[in-house]
Protein backbone atom coordinates (compact mmCIF):
# COMPACT_ATOMS: atom_id res chain seq x y z
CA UNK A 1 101.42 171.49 48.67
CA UNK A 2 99.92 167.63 49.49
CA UNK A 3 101.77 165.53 51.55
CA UNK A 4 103.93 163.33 49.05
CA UNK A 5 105.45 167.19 48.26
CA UNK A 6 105.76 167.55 52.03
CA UNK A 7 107.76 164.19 52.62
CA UNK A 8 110.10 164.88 49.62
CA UNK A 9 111.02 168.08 51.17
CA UNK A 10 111.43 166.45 54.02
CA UNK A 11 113.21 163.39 52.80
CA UNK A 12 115.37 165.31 50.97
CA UNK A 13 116.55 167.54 54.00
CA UNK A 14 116.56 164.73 55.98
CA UNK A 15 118.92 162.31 53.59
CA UNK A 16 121.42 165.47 52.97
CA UNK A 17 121.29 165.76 57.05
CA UNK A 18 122.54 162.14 57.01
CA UNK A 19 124.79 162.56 54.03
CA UNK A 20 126.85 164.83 56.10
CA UNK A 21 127.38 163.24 58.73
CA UNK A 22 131.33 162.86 57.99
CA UNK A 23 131.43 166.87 58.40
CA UNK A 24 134.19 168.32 60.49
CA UNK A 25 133.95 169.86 64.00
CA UNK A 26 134.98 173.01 65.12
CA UNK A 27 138.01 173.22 67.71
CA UNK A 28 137.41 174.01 71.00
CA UNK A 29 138.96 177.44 71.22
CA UNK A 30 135.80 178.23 68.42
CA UNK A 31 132.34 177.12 68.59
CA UNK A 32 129.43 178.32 66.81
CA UNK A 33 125.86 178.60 69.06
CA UNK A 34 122.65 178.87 67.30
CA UNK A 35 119.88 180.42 68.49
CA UNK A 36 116.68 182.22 67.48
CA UNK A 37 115.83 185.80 67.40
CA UNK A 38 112.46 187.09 68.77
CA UNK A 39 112.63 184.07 71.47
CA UNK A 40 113.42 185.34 74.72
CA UNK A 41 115.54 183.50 77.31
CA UNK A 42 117.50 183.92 80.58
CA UNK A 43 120.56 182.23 78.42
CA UNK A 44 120.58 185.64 76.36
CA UNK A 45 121.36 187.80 79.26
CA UNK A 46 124.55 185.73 79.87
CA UNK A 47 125.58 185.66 76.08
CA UNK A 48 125.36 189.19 76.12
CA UNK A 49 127.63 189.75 79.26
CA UNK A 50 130.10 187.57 78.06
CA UNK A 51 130.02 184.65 80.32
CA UNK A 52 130.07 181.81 78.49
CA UNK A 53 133.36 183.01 77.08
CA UNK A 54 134.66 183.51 80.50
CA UNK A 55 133.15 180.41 81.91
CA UNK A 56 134.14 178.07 79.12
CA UNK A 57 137.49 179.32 77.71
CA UNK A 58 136.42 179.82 74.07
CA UNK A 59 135.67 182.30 71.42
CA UNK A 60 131.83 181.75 70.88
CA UNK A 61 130.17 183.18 67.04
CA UNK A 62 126.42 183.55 68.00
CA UNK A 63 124.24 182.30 65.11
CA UNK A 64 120.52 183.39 64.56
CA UNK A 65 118.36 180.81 62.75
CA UNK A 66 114.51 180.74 61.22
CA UNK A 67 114.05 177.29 62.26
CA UNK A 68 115.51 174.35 63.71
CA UNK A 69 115.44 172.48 60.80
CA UNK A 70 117.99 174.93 59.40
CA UNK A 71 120.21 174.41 62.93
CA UNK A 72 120.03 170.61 62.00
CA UNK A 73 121.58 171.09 58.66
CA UNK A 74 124.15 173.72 60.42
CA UNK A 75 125.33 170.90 62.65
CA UNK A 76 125.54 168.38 60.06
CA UNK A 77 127.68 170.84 58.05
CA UNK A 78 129.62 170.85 60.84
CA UNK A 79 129.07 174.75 61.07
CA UNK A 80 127.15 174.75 64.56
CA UNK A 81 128.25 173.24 67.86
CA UNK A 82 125.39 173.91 69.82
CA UNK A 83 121.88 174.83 69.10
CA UNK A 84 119.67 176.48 72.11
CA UNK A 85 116.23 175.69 72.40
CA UNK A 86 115.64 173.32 68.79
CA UNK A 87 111.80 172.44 69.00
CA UNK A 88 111.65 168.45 69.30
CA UNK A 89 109.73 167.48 66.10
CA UNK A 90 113.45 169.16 63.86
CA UNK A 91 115.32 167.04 66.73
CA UNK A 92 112.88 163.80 65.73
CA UNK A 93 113.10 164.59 61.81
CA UNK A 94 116.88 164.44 61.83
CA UNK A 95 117.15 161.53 63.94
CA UNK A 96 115.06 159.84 62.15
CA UNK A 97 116.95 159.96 59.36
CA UNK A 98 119.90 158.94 60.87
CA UNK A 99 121.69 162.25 61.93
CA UNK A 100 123.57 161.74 64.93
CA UNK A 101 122.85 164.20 67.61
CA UNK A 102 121.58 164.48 71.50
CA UNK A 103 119.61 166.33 73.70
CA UNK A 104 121.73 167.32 76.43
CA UNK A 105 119.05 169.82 78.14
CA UNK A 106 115.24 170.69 78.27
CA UNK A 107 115.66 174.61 77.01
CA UNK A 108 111.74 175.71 77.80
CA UNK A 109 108.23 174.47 77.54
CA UNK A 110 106.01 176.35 76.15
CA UNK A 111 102.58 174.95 75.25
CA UNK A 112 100.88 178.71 75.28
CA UNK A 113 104.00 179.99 72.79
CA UNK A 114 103.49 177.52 69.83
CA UNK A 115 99.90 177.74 67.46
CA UNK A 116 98.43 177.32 64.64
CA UNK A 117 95.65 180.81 63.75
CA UNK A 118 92.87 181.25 61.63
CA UNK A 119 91.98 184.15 59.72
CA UNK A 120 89.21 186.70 61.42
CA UNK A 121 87.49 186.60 58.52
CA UNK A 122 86.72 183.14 58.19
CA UNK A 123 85.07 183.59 61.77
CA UNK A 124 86.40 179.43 62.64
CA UNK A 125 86.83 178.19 65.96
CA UNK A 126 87.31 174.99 67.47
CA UNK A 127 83.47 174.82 66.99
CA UNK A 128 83.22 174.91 63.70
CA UNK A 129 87.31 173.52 62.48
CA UNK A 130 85.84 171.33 60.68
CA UNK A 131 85.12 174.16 57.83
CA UNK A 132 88.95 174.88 57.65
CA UNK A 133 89.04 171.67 54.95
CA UNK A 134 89.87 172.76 51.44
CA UNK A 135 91.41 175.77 53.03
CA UNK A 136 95.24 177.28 52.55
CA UNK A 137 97.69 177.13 55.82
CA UNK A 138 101.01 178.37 56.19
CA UNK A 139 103.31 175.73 58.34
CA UNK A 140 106.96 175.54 58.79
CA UNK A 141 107.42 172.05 57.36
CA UNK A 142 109.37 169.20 60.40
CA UNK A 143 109.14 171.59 62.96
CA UNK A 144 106.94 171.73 66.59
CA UNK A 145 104.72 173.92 64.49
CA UNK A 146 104.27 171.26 62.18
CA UNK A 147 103.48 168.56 64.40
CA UNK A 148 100.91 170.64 67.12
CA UNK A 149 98.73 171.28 63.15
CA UNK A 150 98.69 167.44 62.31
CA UNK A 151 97.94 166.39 66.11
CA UNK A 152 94.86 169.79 65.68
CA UNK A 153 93.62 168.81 62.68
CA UNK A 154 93.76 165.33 63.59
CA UNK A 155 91.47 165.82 66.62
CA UNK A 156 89.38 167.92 64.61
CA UNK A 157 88.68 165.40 61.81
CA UNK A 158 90.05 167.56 59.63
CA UNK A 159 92.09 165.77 56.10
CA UNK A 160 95.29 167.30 55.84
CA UNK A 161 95.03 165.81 52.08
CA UNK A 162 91.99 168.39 51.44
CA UNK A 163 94.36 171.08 52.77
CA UNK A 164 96.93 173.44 50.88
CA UNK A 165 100.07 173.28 52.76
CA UNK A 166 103.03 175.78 52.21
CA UNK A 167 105.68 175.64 54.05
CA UNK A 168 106.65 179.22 55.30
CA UNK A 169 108.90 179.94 58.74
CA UNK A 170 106.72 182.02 61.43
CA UNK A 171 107.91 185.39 59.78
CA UNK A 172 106.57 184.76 56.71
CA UNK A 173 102.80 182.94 57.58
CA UNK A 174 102.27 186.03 59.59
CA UNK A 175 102.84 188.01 57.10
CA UNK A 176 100.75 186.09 54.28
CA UNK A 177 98.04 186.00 56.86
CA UNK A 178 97.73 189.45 57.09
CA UNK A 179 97.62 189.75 53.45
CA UNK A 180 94.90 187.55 53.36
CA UNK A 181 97.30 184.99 51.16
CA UNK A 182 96.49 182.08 53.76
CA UNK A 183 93.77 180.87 55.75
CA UNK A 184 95.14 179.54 58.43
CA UNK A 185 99.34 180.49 59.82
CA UNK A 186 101.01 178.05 62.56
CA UNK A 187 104.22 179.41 64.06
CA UNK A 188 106.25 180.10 67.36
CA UNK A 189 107.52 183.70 68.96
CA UNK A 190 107.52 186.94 67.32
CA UNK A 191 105.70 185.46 63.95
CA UNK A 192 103.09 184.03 66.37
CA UNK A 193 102.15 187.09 67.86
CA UNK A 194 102.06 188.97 64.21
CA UNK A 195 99.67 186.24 63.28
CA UNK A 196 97.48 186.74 66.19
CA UNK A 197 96.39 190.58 64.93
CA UNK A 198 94.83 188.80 61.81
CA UNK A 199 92.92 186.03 63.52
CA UNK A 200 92.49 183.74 66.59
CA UNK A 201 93.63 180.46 67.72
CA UNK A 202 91.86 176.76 68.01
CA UNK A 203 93.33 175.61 71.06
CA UNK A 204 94.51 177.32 74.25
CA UNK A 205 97.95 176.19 75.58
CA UNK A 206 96.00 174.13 78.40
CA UNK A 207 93.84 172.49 75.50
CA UNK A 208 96.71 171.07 73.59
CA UNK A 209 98.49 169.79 76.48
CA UNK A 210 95.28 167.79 77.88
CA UNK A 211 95.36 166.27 74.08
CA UNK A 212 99.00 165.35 74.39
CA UNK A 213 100.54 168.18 72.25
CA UNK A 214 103.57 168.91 74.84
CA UNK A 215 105.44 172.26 73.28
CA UNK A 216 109.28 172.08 74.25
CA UNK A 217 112.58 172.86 73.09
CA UNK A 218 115.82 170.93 73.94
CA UNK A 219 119.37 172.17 73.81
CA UNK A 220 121.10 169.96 71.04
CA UNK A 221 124.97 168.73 70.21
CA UNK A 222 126.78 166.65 67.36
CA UNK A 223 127.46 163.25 69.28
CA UNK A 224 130.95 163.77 67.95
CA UNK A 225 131.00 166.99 70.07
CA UNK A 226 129.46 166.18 73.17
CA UNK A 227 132.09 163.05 73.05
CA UNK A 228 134.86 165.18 72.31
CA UNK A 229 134.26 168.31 74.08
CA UNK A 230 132.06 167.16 77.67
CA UNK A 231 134.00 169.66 79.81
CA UNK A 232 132.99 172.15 77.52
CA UNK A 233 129.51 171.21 77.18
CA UNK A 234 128.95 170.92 81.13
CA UNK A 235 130.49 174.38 81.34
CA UNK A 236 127.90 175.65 78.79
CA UNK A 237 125.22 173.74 80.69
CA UNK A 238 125.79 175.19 83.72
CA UNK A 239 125.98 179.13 82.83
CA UNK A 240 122.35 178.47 81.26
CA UNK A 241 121.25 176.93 84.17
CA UNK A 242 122.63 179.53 86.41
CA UNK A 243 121.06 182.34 84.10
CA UNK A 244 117.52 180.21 84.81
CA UNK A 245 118.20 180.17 88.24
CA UNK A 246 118.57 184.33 88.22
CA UNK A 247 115.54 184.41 86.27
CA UNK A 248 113.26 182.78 88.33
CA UNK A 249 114.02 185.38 91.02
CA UNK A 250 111.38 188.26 90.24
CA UNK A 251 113.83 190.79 91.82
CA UNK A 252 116.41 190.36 88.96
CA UNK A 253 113.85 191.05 86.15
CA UNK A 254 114.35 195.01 86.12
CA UNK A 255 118.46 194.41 85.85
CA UNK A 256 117.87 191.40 82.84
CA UNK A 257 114.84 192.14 80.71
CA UNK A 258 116.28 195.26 78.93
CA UNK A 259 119.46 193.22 77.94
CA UNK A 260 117.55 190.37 77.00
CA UNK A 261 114.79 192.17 74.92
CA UNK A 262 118.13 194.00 72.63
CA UNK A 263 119.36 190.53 72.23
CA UNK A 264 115.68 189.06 70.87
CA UNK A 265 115.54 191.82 68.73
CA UNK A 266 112.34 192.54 70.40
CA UNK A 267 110.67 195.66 72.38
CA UNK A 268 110.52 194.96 76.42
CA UNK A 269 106.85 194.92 76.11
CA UNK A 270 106.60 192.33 73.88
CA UNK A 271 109.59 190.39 75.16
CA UNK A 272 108.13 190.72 78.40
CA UNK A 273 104.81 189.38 77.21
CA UNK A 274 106.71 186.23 75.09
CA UNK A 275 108.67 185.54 78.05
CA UNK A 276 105.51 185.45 80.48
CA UNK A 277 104.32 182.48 78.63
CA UNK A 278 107.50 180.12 79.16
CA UNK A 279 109.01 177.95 81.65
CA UNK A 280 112.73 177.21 82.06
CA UNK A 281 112.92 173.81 84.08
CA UNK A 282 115.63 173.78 86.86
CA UNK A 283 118.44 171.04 86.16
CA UNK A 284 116.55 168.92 88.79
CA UNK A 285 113.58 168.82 86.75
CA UNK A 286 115.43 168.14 83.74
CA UNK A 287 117.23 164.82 85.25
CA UNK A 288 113.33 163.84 86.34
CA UNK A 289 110.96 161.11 84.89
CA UNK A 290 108.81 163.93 83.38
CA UNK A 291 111.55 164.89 81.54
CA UNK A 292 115.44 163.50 80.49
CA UNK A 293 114.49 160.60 82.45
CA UNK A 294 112.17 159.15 80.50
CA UNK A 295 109.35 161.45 79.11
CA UNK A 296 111.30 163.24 76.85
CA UNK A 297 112.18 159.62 74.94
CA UNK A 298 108.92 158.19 75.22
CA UNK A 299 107.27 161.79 73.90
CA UNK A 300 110.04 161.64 70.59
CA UNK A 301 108.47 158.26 69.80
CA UNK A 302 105.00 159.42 69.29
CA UNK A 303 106.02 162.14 67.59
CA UNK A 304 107.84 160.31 65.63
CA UNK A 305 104.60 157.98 64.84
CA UNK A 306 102.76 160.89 63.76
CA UNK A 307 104.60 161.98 61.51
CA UNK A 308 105.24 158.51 59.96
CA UNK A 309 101.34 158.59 60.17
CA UNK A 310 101.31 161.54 57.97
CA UNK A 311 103.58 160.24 55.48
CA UNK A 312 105.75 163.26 56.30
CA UNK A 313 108.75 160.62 57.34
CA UNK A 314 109.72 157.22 56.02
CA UNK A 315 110.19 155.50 59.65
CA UNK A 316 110.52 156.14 63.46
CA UNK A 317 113.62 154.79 65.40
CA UNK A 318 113.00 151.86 67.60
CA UNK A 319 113.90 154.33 70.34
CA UNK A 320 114.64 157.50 70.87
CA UNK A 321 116.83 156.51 74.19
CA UNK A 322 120.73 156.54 72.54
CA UNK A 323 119.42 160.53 70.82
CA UNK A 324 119.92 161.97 75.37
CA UNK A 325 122.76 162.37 77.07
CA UNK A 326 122.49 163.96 80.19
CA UNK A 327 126.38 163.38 80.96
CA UNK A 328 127.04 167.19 80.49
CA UNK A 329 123.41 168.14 82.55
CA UNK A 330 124.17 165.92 84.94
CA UNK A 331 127.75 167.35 85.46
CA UNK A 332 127.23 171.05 85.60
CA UNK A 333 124.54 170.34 87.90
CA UNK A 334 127.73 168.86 90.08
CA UNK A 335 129.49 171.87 89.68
């Protein structure tokens, strides 16, 4: 797939994301929350005890999604409230195009949890990435998996024009790496770990940061819902922050791995392994420069730029400063 294939995919998602924009939204006796299997987080051990129901009032449908370009289209549609943990290139992509949502929180970071891998056979590392031109990669198209393979190849000097891009979700470039269909797989979680039994990575988590290839996810809202629904929204806020705060105590591990692991859909080994590798900011954190105060803007922009760069979008917004709210963060942290 070249890259004028690539932007009309994304174009066309993108200009249906806008389209919709008129869509309804739910009451607030019933919301829909997406999320995504085989990522494991603190929020899952509350969702499965039942307390954002009790917290918040409301009948909650839990929704599992591939990618977060597919929660960006379910909240255009008006079919998704919430979405926990979208990676921050969908979030640019949609915004971009004029979909109007904000980032109310900073789910995880997770530079060590997010890759692009190379088939054994090839026998490429970041020594010799310069051979993967010409070659066949798997890449979930507008998504953080997207952008860490331009900002790689980029620093490689490798032309993504040479390249054969298909655009797969995680689940499916493991699996055509393994059949020796690809050359290269990029992906996140579960389908990340599949891919790493048929071949090795570029860059360490470390690596990409020091290059400027930050890995997080953000939690995401309608506008129209965070502006008609705040109390809600805080509530929501605060029972994942309080499920981060139990997490980070060691001692409750034992009691919440086994329930998270059955939500993810995933073994405790593994889920205990995924899990290892991310880090849930407190609300603190969140409100900081690094982060909602600042960073988190000035980080969408270059994004943003690189894919604009890449002819993957038409344009970048000004500024990404109207697309976070941290009303609701900033509440439940008062509560």
């Amino acid at each position: 797939m070249k890259l004028n294939m690539i932007k009309t995919i994304l174009g066309t998602a993108a200009t249906s994301l806008a389209l919709m924009a008129t869509a309804h939204t739910a009451s607030a006796e019933d919301i829909t929350v997406a999320y995504f299997l085989e990522w494991p987080m603190p929020f899952q051990f509350a969702k499965a005890m039942g307390t954002y129901e009790e917290e918040m009032g409301v009948s909650i449908a839990w929704r599992a999604f591939d990618t977060g370009t597919a929660m960006s289209a379910a909240m255009a549609s008006g079919d998704v409230q919430i979405s926990v943990s979208q990676g921050v290139p969908p979030f640019v992509v949609a915004t971009s195009a004029g979909q109007d949502l904000q980032i109310v929180d900073v789910a995880v970071s997770y530079s060590d949890n997010d890759n692009c891998v190379v088939a054994s056979a090839l026998e490429i590392d970041k020594d010799s990435a310069g051979e993967l031109a010409g070659k066949k990669v798997a890449v979930p198209l507008g998504t953080a998996a997207h952008y860490g393979f331009l900002k790689q190849m980029n620093h490689f000097g490798v032309d993504i024009t040479s390249m054969e891009v298909v655009n797969m979700a995680p689940a499916e470039g493991a699996a055509a790496l393994s059949q020796g269909a690809v050359d290269m797989a990029c992906g996140w979680g579960g389908g990340l770990r599949r891919m790493k039994e048929s071949g090795n990575i570029l860059l360490t988590g470390a690596e990409k940061e020091a290059l400027g290839i930050l890995v997080f996810d953000v939690t995401v809202v309608p506008s129209e819902f965070a502006a008609e629904s705040p109390d809600l929204l805080a509530a929501f806020l605060k029972v994942t922050a309080d499920a981060n705060a139990m997490w980070a105590d060691e001692a409750n591990h034992a009691k919440m791995l086994p329930v998270i692991a059955k939500d993810s859909g995933m073994d405790e080994t593994a889920t205990a392994e995924t899990i290892a590798t991310f880090v849930f900011p407190t609300v603190e954190d969140q409100l900081s420069a690094k982060w909602l105060g600042g960073g988190a803007q000035s980080f969408m922009k270059g994004v943003a730029e690189v894919f604009v760069k890449a002819n993957s979008i038409d344009s970048a917004l000004d500024s990404y400063s109207s697309t976070v709210n941290v009303g609701p963060l900033t509440a439940a942290n008062d509560k």
